[in-house]
Each structure stands twice: as C-alpha cells, then as structure tokens.
Protein backbone atom coordinates (compact mmCIF):
# COMPACT_ATOMS: atom_id res chain seq x y z
CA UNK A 1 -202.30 -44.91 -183.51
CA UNK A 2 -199.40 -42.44 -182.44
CA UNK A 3 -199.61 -39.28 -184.29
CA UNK A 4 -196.14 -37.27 -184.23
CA UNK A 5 -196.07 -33.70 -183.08
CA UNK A 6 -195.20 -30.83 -185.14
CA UNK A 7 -194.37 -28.45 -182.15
CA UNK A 8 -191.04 -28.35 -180.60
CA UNK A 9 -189.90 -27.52 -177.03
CA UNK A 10 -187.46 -25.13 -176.61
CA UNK A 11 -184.63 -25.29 -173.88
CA UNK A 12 -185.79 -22.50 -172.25
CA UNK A 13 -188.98 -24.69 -171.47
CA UNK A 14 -187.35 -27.07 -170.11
CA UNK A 15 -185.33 -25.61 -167.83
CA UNK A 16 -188.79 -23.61 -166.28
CA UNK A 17 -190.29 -27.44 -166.10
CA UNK A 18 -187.02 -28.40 -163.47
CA UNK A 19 -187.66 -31.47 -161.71
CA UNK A 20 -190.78 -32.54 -163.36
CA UNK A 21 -189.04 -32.79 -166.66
CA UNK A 22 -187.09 -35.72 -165.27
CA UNK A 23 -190.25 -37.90 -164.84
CA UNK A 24 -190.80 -36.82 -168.73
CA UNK A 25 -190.18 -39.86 -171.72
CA UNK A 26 -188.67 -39.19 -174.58
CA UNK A 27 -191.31 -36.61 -176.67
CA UNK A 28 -191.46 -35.97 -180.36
CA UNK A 29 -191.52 -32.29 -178.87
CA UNK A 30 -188.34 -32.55 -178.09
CA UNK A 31 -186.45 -33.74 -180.80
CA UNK A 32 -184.89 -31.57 -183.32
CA UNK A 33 -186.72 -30.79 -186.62
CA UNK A 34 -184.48 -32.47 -188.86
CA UNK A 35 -185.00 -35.66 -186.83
CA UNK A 36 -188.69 -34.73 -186.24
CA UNK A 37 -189.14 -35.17 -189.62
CA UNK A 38 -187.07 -38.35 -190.69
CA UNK A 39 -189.25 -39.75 -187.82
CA UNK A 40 -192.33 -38.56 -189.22
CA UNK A 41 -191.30 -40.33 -192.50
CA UNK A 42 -190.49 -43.44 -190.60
CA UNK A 43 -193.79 -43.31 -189.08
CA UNK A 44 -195.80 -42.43 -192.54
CA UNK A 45 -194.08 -45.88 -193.76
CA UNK A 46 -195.70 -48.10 -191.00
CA UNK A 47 -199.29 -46.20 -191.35
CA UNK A 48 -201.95 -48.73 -192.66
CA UNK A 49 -202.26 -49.80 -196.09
CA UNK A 50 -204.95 -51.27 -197.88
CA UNK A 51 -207.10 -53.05 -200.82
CA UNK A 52 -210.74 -53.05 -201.77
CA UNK A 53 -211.84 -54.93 -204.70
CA UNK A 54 -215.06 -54.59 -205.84
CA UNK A 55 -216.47 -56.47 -208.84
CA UNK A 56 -219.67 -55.15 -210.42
CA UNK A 57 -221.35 -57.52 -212.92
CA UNK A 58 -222.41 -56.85 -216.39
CA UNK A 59 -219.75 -54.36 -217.34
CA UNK A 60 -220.11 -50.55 -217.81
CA UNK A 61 -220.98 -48.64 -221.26
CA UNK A 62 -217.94 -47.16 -222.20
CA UNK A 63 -219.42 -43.90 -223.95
CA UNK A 64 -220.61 -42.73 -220.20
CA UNK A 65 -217.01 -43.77 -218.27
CA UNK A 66 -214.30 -42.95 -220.15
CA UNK A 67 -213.30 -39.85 -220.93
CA UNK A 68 -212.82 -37.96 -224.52
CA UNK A 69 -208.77 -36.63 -223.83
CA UNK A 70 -206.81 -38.30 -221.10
CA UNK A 71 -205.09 -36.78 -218.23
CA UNK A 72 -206.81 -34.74 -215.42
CA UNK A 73 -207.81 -31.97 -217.70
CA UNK A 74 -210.87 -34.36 -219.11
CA UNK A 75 -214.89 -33.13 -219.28
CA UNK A 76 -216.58 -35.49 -217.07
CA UNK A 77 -218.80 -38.29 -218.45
CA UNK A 78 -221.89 -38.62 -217.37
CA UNK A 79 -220.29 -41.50 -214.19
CA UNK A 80 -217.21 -39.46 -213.82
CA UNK A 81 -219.09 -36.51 -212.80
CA UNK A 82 -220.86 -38.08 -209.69
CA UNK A 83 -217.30 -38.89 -208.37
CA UNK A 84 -216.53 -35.20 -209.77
CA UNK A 85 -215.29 -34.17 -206.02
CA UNK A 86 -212.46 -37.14 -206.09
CA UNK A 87 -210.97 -35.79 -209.61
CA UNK A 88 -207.18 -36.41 -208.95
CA UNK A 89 -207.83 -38.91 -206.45
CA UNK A 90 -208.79 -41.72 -209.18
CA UNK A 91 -207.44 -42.65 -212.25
CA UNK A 92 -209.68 -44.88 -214.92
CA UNK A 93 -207.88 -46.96 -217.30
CA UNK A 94 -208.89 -48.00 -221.17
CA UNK A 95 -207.67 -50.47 -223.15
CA UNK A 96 -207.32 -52.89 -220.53
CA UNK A 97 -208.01 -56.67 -220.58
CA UNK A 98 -206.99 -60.54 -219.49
CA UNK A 99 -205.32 -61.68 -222.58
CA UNK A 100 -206.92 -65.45 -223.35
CA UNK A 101 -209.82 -64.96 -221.62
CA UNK A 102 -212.55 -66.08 -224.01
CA UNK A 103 -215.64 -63.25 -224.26
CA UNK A 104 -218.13 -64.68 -221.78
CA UNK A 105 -219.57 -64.26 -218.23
CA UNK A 106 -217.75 -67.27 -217.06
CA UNK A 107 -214.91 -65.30 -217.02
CA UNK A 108 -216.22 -63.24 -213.49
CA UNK A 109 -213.97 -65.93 -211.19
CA UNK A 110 -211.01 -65.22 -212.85
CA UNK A 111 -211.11 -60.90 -212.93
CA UNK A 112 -208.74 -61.05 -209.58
CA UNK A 113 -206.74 -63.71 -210.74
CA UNK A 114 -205.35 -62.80 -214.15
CA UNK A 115 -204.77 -66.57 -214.78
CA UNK A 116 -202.87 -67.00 -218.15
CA UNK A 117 -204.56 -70.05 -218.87
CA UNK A 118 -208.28 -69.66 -219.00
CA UNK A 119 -210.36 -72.45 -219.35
CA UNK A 120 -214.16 -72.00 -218.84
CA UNK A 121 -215.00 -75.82 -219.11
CA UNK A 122 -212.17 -77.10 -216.36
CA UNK A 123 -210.69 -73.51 -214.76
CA UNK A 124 -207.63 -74.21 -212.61
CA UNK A 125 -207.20 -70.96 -211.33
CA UNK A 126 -204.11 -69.27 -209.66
CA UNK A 127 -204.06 -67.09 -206.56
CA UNK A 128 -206.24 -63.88 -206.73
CA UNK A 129 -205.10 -60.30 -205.98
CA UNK A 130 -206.02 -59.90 -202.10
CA UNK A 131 -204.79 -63.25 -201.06
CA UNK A 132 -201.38 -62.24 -202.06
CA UNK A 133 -202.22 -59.11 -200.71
CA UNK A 134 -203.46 -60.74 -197.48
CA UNK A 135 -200.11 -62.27 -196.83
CA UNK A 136 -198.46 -59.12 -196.54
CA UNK A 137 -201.02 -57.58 -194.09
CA UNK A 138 -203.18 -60.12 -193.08
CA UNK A 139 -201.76 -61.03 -190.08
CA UNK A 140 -201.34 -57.02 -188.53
CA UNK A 141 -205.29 -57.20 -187.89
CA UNK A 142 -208.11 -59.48 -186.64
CA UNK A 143 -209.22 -60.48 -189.76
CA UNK A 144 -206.68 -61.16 -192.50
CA UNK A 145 -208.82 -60.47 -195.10
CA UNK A 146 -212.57 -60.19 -195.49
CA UNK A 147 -214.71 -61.68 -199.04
CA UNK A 148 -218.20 -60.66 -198.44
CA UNK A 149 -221.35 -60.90 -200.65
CA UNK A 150 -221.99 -63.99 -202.80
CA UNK A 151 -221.82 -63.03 -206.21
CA UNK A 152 -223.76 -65.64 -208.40
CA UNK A 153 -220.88 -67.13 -210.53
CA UNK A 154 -217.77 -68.53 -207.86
CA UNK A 155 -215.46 -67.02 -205.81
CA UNK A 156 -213.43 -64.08 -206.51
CA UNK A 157 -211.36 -64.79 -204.28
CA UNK A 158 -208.84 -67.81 -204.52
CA UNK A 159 -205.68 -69.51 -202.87
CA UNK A 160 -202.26 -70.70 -204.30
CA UNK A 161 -203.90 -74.21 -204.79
CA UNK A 162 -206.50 -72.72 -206.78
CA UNK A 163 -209.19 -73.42 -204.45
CA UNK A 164 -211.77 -71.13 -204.73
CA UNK A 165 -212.67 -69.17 -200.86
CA UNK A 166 -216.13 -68.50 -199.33
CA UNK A 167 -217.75 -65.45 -199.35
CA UNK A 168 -220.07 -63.89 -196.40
CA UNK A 169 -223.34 -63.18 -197.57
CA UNK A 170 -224.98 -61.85 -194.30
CA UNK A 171 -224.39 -58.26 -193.87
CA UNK A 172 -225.61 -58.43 -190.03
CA UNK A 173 -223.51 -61.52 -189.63
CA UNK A 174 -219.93 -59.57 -190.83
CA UNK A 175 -221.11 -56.45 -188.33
CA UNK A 176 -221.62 -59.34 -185.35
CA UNK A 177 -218.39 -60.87 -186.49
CA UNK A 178 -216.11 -57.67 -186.38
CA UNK A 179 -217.95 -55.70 -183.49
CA UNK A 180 -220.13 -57.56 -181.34
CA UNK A 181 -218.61 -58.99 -177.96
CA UNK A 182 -219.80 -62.32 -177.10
CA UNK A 183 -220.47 -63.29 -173.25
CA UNK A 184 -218.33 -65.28 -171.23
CA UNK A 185 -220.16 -68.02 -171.92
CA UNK A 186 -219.62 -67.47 -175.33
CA UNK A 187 -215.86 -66.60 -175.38
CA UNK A 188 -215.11 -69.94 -173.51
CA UNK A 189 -217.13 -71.90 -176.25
CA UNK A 190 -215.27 -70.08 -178.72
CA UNK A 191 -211.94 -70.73 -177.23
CA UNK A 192 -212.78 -74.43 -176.82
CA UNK A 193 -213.40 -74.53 -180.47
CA UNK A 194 -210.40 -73.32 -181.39
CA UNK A 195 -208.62 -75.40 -179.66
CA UNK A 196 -210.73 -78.67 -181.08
CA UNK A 197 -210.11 -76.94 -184.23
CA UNK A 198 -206.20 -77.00 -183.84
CA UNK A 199 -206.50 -80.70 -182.58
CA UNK A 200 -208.71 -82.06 -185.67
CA UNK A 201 -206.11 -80.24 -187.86
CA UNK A 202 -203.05 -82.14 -186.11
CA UNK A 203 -204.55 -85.77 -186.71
CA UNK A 204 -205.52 -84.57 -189.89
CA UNK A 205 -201.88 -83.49 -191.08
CA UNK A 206 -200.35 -86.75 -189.79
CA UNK A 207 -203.16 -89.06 -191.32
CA UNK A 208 -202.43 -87.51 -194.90
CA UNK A 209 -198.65 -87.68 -194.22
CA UNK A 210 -198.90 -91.72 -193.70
CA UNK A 211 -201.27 -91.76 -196.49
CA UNK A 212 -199.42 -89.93 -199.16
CA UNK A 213 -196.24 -92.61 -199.49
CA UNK A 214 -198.86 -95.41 -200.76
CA UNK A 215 -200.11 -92.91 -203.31
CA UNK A 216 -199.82 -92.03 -207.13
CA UNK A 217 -198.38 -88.89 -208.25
CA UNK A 218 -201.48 -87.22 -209.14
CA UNK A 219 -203.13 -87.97 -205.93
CA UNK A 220 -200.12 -86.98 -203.70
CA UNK A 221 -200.61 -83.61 -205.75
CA UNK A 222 -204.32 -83.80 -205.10
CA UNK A 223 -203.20 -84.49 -200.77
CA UNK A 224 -201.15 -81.71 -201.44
CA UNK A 225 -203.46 -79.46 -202.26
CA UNK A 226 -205.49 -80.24 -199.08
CA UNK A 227 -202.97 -80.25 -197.11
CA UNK A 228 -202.39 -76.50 -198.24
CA UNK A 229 -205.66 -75.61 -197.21
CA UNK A 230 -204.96 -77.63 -193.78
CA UNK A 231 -202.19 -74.93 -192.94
CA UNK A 232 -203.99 -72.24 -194.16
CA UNK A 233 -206.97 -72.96 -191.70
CA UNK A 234 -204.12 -73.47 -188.80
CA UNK A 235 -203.21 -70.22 -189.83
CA UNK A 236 -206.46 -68.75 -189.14
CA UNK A 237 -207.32 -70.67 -186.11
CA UNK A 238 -203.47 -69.17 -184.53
CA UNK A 239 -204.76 -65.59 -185.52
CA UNK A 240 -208.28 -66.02 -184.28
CA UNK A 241 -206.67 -67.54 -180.84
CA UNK A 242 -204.44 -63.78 -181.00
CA UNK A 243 -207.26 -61.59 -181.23
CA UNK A 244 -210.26 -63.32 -179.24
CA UNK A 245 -209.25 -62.11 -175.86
CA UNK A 246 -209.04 -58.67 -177.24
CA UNK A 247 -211.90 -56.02 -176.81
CA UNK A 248 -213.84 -55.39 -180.20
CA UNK A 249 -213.79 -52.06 -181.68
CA UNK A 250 -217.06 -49.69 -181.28
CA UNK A 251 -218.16 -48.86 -184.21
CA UNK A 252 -219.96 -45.44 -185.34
CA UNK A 253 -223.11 -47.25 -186.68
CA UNK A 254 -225.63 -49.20 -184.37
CA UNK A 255 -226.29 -53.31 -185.28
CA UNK A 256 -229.82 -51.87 -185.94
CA UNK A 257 -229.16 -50.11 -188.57
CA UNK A 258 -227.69 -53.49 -190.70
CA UNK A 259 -230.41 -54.94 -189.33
CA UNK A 260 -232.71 -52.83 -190.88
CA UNK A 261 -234.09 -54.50 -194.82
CA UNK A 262 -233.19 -52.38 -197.85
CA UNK A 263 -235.67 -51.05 -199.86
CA UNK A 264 -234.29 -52.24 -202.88
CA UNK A 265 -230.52 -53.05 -203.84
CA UNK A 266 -229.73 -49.70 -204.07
CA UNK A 267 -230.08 -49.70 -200.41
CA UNK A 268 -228.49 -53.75 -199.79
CA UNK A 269 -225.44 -52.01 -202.14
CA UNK A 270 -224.96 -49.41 -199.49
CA UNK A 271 -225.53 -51.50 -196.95
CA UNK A 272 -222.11 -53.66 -198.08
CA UNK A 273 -220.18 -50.50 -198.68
CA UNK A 274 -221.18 -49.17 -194.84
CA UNK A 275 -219.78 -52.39 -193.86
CA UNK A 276 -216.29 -52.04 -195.41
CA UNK A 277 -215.81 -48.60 -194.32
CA UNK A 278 -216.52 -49.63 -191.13
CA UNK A 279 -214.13 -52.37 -191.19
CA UNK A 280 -211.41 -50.01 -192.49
CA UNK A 281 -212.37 -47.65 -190.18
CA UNK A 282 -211.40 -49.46 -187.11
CA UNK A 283 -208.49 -51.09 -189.05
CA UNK A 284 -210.23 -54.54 -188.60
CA UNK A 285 -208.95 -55.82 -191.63
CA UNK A 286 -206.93 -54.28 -194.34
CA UNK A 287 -207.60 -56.57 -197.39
CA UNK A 288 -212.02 -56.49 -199.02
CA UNK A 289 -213.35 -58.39 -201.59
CA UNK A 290 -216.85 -57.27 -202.49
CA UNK A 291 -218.68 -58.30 -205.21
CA UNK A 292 -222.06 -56.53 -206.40
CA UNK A 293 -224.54 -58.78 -207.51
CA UNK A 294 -226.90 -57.97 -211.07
CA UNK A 295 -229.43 -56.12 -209.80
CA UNK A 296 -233.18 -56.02 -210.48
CA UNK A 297 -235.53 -52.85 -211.26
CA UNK A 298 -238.05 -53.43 -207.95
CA UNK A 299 -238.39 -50.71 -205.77
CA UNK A 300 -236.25 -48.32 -208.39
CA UNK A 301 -238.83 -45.80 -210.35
CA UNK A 302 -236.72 -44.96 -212.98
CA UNK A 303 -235.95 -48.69 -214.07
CA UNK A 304 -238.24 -50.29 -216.44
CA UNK A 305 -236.63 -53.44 -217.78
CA UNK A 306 -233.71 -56.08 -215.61
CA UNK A 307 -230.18 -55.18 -215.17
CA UNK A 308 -229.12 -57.96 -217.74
CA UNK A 309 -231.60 -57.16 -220.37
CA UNK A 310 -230.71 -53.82 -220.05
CA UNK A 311 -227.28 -54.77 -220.42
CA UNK A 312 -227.91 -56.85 -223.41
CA UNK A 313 -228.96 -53.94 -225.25
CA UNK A 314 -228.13 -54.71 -229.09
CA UNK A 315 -227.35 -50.96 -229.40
CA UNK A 316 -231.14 -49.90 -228.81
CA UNK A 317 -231.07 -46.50 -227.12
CA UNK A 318 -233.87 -47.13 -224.60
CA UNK A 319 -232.40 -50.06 -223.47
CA UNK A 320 -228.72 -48.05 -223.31
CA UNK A 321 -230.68 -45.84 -221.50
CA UNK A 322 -231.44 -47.94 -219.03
CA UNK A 323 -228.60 -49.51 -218.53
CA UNK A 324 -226.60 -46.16 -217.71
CA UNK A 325 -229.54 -45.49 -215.21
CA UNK A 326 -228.28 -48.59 -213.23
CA UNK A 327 -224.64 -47.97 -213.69
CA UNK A 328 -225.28 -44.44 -212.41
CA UNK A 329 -226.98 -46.08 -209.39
CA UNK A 330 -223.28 -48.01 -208.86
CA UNK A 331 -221.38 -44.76 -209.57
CA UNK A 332 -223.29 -42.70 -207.07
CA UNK A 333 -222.90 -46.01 -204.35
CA UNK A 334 -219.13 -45.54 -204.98
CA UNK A 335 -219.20 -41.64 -205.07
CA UNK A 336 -220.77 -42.21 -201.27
CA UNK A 337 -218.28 -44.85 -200.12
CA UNK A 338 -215.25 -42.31 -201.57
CA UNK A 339 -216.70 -39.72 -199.56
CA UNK A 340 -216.26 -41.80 -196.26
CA UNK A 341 -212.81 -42.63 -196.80
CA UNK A 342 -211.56 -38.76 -197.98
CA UNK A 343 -213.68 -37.30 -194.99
CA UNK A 344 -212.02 -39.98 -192.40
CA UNK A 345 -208.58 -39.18 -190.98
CA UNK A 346 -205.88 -41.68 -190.10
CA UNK A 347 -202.66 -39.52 -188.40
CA UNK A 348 -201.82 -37.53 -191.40
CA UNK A 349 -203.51 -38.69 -194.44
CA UNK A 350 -207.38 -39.55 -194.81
CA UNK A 351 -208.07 -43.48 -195.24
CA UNK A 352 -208.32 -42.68 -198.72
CA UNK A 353 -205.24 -41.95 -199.23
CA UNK A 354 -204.46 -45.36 -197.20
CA UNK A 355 -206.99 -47.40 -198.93
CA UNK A 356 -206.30 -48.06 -202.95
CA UNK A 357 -210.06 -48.72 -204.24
CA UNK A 358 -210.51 -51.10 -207.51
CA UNK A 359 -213.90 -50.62 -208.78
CA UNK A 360 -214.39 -52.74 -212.02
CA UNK A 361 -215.77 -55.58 -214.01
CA UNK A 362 -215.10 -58.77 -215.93
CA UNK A 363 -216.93 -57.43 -218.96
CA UNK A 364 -216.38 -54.60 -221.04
CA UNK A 365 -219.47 -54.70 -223.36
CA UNK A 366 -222.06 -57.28 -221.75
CA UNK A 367 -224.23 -56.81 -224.44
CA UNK A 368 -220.74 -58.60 -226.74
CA UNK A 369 -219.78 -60.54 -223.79
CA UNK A 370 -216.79 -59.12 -224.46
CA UNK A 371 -213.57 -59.77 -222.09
CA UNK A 372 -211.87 -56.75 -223.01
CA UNK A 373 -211.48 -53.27 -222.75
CA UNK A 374 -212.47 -53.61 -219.14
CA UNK A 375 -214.06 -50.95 -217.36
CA UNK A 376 -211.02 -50.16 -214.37
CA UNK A 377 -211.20 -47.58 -212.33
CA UNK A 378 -208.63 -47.59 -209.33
CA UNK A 379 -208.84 -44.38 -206.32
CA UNK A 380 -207.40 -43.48 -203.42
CA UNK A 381 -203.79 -45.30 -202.05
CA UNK A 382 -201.60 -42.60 -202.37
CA UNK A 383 -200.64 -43.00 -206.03
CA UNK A 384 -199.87 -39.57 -208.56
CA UNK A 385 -203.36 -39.98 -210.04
CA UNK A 386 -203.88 -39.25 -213.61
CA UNK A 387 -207.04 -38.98 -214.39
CA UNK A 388 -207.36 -40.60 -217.42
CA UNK A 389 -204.62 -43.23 -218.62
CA UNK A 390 -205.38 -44.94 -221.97
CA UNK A 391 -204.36 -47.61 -223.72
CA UNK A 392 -204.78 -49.49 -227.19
CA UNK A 393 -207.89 -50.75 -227.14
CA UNK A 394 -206.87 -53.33 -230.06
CA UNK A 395 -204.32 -54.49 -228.27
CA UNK A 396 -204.86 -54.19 -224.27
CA UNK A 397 -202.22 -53.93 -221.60
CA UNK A 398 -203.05 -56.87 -219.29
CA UNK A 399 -204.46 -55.69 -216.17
CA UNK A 400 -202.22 -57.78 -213.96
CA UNK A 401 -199.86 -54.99 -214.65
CA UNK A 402 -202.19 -52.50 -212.61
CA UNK A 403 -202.41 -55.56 -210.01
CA UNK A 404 -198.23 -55.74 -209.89
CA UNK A 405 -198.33 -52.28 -209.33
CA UNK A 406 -201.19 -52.32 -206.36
CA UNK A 407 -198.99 -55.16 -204.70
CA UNK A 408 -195.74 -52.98 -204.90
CA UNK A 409 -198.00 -50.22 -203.26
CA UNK A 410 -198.86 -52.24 -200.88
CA UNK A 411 -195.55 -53.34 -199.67
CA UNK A 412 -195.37 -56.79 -201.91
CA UNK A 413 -191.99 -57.30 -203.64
CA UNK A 414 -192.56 -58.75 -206.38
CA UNK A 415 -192.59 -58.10 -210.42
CA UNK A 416 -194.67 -60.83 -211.65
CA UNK A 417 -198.97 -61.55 -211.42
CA UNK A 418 -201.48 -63.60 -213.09
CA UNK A 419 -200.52 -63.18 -216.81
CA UNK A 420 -198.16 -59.46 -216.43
CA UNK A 421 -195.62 -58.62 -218.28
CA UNK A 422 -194.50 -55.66 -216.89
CA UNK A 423 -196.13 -52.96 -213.69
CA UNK A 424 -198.14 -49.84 -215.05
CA UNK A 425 -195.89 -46.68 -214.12
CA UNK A 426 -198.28 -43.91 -215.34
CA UNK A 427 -199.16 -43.42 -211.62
CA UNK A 428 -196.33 -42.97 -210.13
C-alpha cells in the first residue's frame, strides 16, 4: 500500500539534485502542504475497510458486561476490564433487540439478518449483514468474503434469496486456501475447473430459461431463486479466475502451527481468531463471519458443569458462577484478537481502526431464552466510541440500526436493514 510522505523538498534541493531530478516522478515530497494534505485525505478514503462478525452462543450475563453509568467514564465489569486497554476503542450497547423474534435459540440464523418476519417453524430469511457488506468490498480482494466455523444451528450468513451460505469448518483448510501456493500441476487443474465450472453454469442458465415459460408462478419464483445463486457462483468463479495467477501472501504464522490440535476450545477459539487476523492482515478478504460454537468444560480446570447448563442457570449462583468463568474465557479470546489489530499498522491507522469488530449473541438471558436485550459490543472501525450507549431495555432499539450504521461506515449507501427504522448516531 502507498503510504504518503510527510516531508517536503525544498527548491533549494532541487536545484543541488540538477539533472538527476529530471529522471524523478512526481513525489508526495514535492507537493505543497496544503495539497499534501488534501491528498493524504484522498488517500485515508481509499484505505481498507472492514467487518468481523462474530456470534457467540448462549448469550452473556448482563450483571458482568454492562456497565453501571454510560459513557467512557464507566467502572469496568468484570468482561469489560479484560478489554480494559481498548476503553474508547469499543462501545457496548443495552437495550438492544430484533423486534418479533420469539425468545428461543432458533433465533441464532437470523442475529445477522434482522428479518422482520421471524418464523422459527418455516424461516424465510433476508440477506445478512456481510453479504451486503460483501458487495461493496468483496470484489477489491481474493476472497469476497470469508464464513468460517460451523456453528450448530444454520448459517449466519445468507443471500438476497434467502438461501442460507456454507461455512468452513477446517481451520487448516482456510490457512491452505488463503496462503498456500499450489504446484503447477495444481494451478492448471484448478484453472481447468474453473473453466468447466463457467461452462456447467452457461448450460445451466439457458436450460432454466427454456424451462421457466412452461412454469407456474410459484415455481418460476422458485427457478428464480436458483438462478440467483447461478450468478452468484459465476461471480465467484470470474473472481477466483482474477486472483489464481497471483502469488499468495506470506503469512507471519507457519501451516504448522494450525496444524497443531487445541488443547481444549479455548485453544480451537484462538485458533479461528489467528486465522482472521491473518486474513485481515494480508488484506485477503475484508468481510468475516465467525461463529463460536457452545463450548464444553474438558481440558478447562476451572469449569465444572457444560456451557449450556451453566447457562441455564435458574439464578443459582454457582451455576452463574460458572457461566461468567466461560464468558470470561470469550472476553479474554477477544481481548487477544483486539490486541492484534491495535498493535498492526496499515499506512496511518492500525487495522483496528480499519476493521469495525461485532462481538455478540442471539440471546440475552439463555437461561430465559430471551431474544432481547442482546449482549452487543461493536470495536474498532474508526467510529467516536462511547463507551457505554444505553437504551430502554423495555422497549429495545432494533439492532439493524447499529447494522445501517456499520454499512454507512463501510461505504454502503443506504438507510434501510433487516427490520431498522432509523441508523444509531451516538457514535458518530
């Protein structure tokens, strides 16, 4: 990436550099400040920007998240203070919720989505968060977007037809995938597949065109919908075709070390994080979907009892115990991951400041199943973080209005999500 310089050369300098100034191009050196910095603005506009969504199951207990007062002059719960370094760099919201959704852990497919019409029996879901996002910076890297570890419900992730999208679940397979070169052998097979790929799609296309004028009007919506996903795959295949004569990025951490097991999820956890800081890292993608699965107590010492009964907790204080122990686990995974991103620099800024970070749930109280009063806690992306924003938690503000307001960050245009009514301005 071109970083713009903040020195200046005077004309003295040049005329002491004669002839061999001639040869020179155009430097930032040698513009004047006032341009020097409208360019530096112009180039600040067209650094990276980016998502991560992660989706932890089970909810959070509220007691040990939120804060007391809002703003930035809060005490730190007992999560808050393991991310205690980022204060001002994160905001958490309360009183935030999908209006409709019923209280229930069927609700997980839907947290991206903020569907206004929730239906747990037959859910026709509407396009998730990063997809949108994906379309706006999908195509500026090798990999529009990346959805990695299966969760157990469905996908988080969906498309405009509501078809739910694949996650990876093999962390060695994404590190092989972004950073591995194959041999020639390989590159020609994978070239020739690409192009069988883009041939299979063609007859495809026609074939449903000649089939949809003998159809019903529920079935040509139901070709429709396939033949959405047909030019969203031709879409893919046309960017893999871009980037697989390109070299692969190097990447600071060796296969070996993905390869090696985790101890316990703790370490698997980390292991997924790693991954999308690498990925963001070397700009391989700009749009994550990661979704932690409920963990279990072996190879933890201080967990006695499983994540869900723990979570399930009736208001018993050992078992509320508990549960914050695994939460804390989560908080201290993310506390790591936000240290990557504000120690990594990208031209002027640190990838945090590039990389807006949603870390939250589908529950609020998973011992309730409750659907609202979320646990959302959004870092990093260059937004005038408030520490603390709440709202009623009778009546919540529908967290598509944080997602309107992560697309407009991100470059989207747009003033409608999922079931918004409005953008959140409380951070800027």
């Amino acid at each position: 990436m071109h970083i713009l310089n903040r020195r200046t050369l005077d004309r003295r300098t040049m005329l002491r550099a004669g002839a061999v100034a001639i040869g020179l191009p155009l430097l930032d050196a040698m513009l004047p400040a006032a341009y020097g910095r409208a360019a530096r603005a112009a180039a600040s506009a067209l650094e990276p920007r980016r998502m991560v969504l992660i989706h932890r199951p089970l909810g959070t207990y509220h007691p040990y998240l939120v804060p007391a007062s809002t703003g930035l002059l809060y005490e730190a719960t007992r999560f808050l203070s393991k991310i205690e370094r980022h204060r001002g760099r994160f905001t958490v919201f309360s009183g935030m919720g999908h209006p409709g959704y019923p209280n229930s852990h069927g609700t997980e497919p839907a947290i991206f989505t903020g569907t206004s019409e929730f239906n747990e029996r037959d859910l026709h879901n509407t396009i998730s968060l990063d997809q949108v996002a994906a379309r706006q910076v999908g195509m500026r890297t090798r990999f529009p977007y990346l959805l990695l570890n299966k969760v157990w419900s469905q996908s988080l992730s969906w498309n405009d037809k509501g078809v739910p999208l694949p996650h990876e679940g093999d962390p060695v397979a994404v590190f092989r995938r972004m950073f591995v070169e194959g041999t020639p052998d390989e590159v020609r097979r994978e070239m020739k597949r690409l192009e069988q790929g883009q041939s299979i799609l063609d007859d495809l296309r026609g074939q449903l065109k000649s089939l949809g004028a003998d159809l019903g009007a529920a079935d040509r919506r139901r070709i429709e919908v396939l033949a959405g996903s047909i030019r969203e795959a031709e879409t893919q295949l046309q960017q893999e075709r871009s980037w697989s004569s390109k070299p692969k990025p190097q990447p600071a951490v060796p296969l070996a070390e993905i390869q090696k097991p985790a101890e316990n999820w703790i370490g698997g956890q980390d292991k997924w994080l790693a991954l999308v800081h690498l990925a963001i890292q070397t700009d391989s993608t700009r749009v994550i979907v990661l979704g932690f699965n409920e963990h279990g107590q072996g190879g933890v010492p201080d967990l006695a009892i499983a994540h869900h009964d723990a979570s399930h907790h009736g208001k018993d204080p050992s078992k509320i115990e508990q549960l914050a122990r695994y939460e804390e686990h989560d908080f201290q995974s993310l506390a790591g991951f936000l240290d990557k991103l504000a120690d990594g620099r990208e031209g002027e800024s640190t990838l945090l400041d590039r990389t807006q970070v949603l870390f939250t749930s589908n529950l609020g109280d998973a011992s309730a199943h409750s659907s609202s009063n979320l646990p959302v806690l959004l870092a990093g992306g260059g937004y005038k973080h408030q520490g603390h924003v709440a709202f009623s938690t009778e009546k919540n503000k529908p967290l598509s209005n944080l997602y309107v307001r992560m697309l407009e960050q991100l470059g989207v245009e747009t003033d409608r999500f999922g079931s918004s009514n409005g953008t959140v301005t409380e951070i800027g």
